[in-house]
N, C-alpha and C. Protein backbone atom coordinates (compact mmCIF):
# COMPACT_ATOMS: atom_id res chain seq x y z
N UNK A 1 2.55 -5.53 11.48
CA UNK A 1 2.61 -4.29 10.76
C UNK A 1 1.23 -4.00 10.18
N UNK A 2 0.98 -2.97 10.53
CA UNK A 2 -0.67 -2.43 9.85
C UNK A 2 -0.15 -2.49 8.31
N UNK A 3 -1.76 -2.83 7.69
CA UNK A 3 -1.76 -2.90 6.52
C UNK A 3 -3.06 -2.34 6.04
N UNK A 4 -3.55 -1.49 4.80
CA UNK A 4 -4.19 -1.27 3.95
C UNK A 4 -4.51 -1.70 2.89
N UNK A 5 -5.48 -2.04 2.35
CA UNK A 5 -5.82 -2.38 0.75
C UNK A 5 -6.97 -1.50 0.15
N UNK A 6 -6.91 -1.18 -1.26
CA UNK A 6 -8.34 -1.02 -1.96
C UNK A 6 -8.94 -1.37 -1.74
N UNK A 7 -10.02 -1.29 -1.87
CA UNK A 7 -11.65 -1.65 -1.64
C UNK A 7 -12.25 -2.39 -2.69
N UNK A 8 -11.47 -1.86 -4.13
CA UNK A 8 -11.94 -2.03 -5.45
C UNK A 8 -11.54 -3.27 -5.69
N UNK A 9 -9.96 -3.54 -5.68
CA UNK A 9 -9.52 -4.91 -5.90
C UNK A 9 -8.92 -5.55 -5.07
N UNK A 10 -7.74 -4.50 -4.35
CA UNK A 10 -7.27 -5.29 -3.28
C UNK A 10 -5.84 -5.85 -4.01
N UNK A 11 -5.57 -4.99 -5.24
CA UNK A 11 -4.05 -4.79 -5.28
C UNK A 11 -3.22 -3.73 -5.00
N UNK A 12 -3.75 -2.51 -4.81
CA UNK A 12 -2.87 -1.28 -4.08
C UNK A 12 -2.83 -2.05 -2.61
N UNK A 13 -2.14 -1.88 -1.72
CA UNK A 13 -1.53 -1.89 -0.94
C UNK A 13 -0.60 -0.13 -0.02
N UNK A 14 -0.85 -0.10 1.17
CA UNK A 14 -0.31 0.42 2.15
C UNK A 14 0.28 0.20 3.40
N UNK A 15 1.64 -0.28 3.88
CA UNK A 15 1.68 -0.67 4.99
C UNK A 15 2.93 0.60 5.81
N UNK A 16 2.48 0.16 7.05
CA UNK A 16 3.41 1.06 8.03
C UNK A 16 3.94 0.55 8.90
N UNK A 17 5.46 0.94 8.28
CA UNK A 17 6.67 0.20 9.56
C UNK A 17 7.45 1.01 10.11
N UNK A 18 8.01 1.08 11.34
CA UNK A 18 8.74 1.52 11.98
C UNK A 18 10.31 1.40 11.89
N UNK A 19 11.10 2.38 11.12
CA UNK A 19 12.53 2.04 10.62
C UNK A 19 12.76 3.66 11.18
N UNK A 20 13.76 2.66 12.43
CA UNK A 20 14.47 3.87 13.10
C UNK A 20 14.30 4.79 13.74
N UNK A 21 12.94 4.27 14.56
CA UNK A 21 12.34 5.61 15.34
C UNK A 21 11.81 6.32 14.16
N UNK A 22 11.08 6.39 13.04
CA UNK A 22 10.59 7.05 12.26
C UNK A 22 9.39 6.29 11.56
N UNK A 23 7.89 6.45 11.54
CA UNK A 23 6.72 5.66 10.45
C UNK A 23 7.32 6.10 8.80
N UNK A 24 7.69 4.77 8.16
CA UNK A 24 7.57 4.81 6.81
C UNK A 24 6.33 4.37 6.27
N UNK A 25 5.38 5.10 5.36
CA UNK A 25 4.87 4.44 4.58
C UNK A 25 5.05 3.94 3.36
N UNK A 26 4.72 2.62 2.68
CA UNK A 26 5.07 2.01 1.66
C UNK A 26 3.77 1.49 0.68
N UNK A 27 3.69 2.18 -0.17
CA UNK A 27 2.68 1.79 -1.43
C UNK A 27 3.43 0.52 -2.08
N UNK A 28 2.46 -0.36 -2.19
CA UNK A 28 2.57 -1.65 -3.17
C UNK A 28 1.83 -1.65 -4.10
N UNK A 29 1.96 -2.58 -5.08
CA UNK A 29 0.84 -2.61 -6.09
C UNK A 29 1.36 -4.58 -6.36
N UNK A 30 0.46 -5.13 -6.07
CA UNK A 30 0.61 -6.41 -6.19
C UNK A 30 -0.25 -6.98 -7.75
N UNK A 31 0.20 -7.88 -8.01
CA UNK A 31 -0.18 -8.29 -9.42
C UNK A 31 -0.90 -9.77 -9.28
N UNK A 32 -1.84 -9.98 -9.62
CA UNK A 32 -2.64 -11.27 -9.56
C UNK A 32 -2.20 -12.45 -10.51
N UNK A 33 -2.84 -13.96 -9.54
CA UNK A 33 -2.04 -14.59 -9.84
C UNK A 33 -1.93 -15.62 -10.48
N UNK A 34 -3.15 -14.81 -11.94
CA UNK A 34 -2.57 -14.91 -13.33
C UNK A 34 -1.47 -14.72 -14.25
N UNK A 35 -0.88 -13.36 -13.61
CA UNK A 35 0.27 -12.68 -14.17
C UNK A 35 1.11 -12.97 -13.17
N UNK A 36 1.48 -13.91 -12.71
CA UNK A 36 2.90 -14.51 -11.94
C UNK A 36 2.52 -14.21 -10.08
N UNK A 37 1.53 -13.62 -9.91
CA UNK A 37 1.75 -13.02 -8.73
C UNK A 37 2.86 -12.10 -8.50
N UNK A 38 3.27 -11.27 -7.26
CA UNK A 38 4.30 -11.02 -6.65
C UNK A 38 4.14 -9.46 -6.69
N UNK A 39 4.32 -8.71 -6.00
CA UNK A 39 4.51 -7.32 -5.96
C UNK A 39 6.05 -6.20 -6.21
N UNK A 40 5.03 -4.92 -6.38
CA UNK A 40 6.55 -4.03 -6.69
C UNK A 40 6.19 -2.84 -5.91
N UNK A 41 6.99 -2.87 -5.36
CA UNK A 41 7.68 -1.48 -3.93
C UNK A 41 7.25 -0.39 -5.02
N UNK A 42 6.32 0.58 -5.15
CA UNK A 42 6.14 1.96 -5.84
C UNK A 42 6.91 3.04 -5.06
N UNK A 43 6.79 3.37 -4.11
CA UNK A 43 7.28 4.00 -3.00
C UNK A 43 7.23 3.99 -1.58
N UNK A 44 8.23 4.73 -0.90
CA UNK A 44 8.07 4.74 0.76
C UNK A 44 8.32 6.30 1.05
N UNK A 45 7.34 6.86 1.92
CA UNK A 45 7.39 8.13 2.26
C UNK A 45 7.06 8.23 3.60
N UNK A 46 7.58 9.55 4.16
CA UNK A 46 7.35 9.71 5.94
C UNK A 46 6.19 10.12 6.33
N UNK A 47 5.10 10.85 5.58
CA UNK A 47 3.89 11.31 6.09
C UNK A 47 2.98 10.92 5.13
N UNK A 48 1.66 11.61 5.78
CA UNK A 48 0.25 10.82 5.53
C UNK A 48 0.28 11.96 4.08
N UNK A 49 0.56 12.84 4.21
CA UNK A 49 0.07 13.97 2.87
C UNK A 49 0.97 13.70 1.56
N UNK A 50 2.52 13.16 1.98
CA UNK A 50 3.32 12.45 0.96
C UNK A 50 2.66 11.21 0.50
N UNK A 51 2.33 10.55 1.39
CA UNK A 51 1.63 9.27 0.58
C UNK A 51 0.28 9.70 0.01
N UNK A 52 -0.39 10.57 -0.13
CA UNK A 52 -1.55 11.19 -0.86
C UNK A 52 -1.18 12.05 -2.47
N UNK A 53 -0.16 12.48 -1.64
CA UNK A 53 0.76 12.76 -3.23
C UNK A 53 1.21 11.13 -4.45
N UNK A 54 2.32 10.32 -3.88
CA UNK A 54 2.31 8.81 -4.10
C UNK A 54 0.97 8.40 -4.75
N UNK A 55 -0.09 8.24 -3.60
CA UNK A 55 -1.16 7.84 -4.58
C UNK A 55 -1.63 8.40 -5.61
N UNK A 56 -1.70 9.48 -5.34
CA UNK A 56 -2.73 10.52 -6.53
C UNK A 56 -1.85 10.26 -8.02
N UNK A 57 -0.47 9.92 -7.87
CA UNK A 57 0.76 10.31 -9.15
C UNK A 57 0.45 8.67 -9.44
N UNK A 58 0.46 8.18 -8.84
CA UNK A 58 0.79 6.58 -9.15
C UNK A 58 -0.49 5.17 -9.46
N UNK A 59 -1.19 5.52 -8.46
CA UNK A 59 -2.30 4.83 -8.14
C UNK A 59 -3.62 5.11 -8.38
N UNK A 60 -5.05 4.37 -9.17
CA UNK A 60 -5.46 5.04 -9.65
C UNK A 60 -7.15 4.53 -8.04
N UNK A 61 -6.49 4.95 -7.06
CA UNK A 61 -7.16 4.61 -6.02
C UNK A 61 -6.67 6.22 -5.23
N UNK A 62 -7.63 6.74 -3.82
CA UNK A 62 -6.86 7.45 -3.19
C UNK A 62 -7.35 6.98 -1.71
N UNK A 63 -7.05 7.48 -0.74
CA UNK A 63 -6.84 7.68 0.70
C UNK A 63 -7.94 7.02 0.83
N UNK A 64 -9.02 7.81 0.38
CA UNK A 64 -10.58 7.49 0.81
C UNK A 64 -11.26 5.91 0.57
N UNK A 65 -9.87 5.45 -0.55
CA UNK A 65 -10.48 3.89 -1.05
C UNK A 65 -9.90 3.11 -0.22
N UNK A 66 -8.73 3.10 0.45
CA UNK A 66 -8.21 2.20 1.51
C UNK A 66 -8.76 1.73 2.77
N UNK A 67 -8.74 -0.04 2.42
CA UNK A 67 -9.33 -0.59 3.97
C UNK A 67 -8.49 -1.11 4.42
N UNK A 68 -8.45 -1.46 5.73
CA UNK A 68 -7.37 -2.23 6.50
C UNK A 68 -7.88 -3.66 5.84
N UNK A 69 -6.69 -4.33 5.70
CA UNK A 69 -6.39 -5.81 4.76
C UNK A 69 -7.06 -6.38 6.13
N UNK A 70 -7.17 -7.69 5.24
CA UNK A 70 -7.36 -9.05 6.35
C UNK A 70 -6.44 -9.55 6.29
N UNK A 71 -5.56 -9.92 7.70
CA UNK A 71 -4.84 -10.96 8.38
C UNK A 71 -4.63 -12.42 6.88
N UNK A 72 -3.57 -12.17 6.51
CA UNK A 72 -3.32 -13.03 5.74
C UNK A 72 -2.34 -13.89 6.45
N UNK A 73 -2.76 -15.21 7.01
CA UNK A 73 -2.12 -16.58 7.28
C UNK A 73 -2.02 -17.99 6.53
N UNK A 74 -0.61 -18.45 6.76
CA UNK A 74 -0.54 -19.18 5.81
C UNK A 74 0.51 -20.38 6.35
């Protein structure tokens, strides 16, 4: 599943999955892991301009700050 992160820190989060013949996107906001780790689902929306909305209301990152994550293995 493609994934996105900030640039800044690399706790917003964006990924895109395929549910049902349809791209959901899903904003995360993950918490570092001082403060327990673990993330919280902000939202999931069907297009690129809804998730620009999502960010802009929620996140204090936008479109332009997102990089594709590195391959996290473990």
């Amino acid at each position: 599943m493609p994934e996105w992160s900030c640039g800044c820190c690399g706790r917003w989060r964006v990924s895109v999955e395929l549910i049902r013949g349809r791209y959901r996107y899903r904003l995360v906001h993950r918490y570092p892991a001082e403060h327990g780790g673990g993330a919280n689902v902000v939202g999931e929306v069907a297009s690129v301009a809804e998730l620009e909305l999502l960010l802009r209301r929620y996140a204090p990152v936008g479109l332009a700050d997102l990089r594709e994550a590195a391959c996290e293995r473990g």
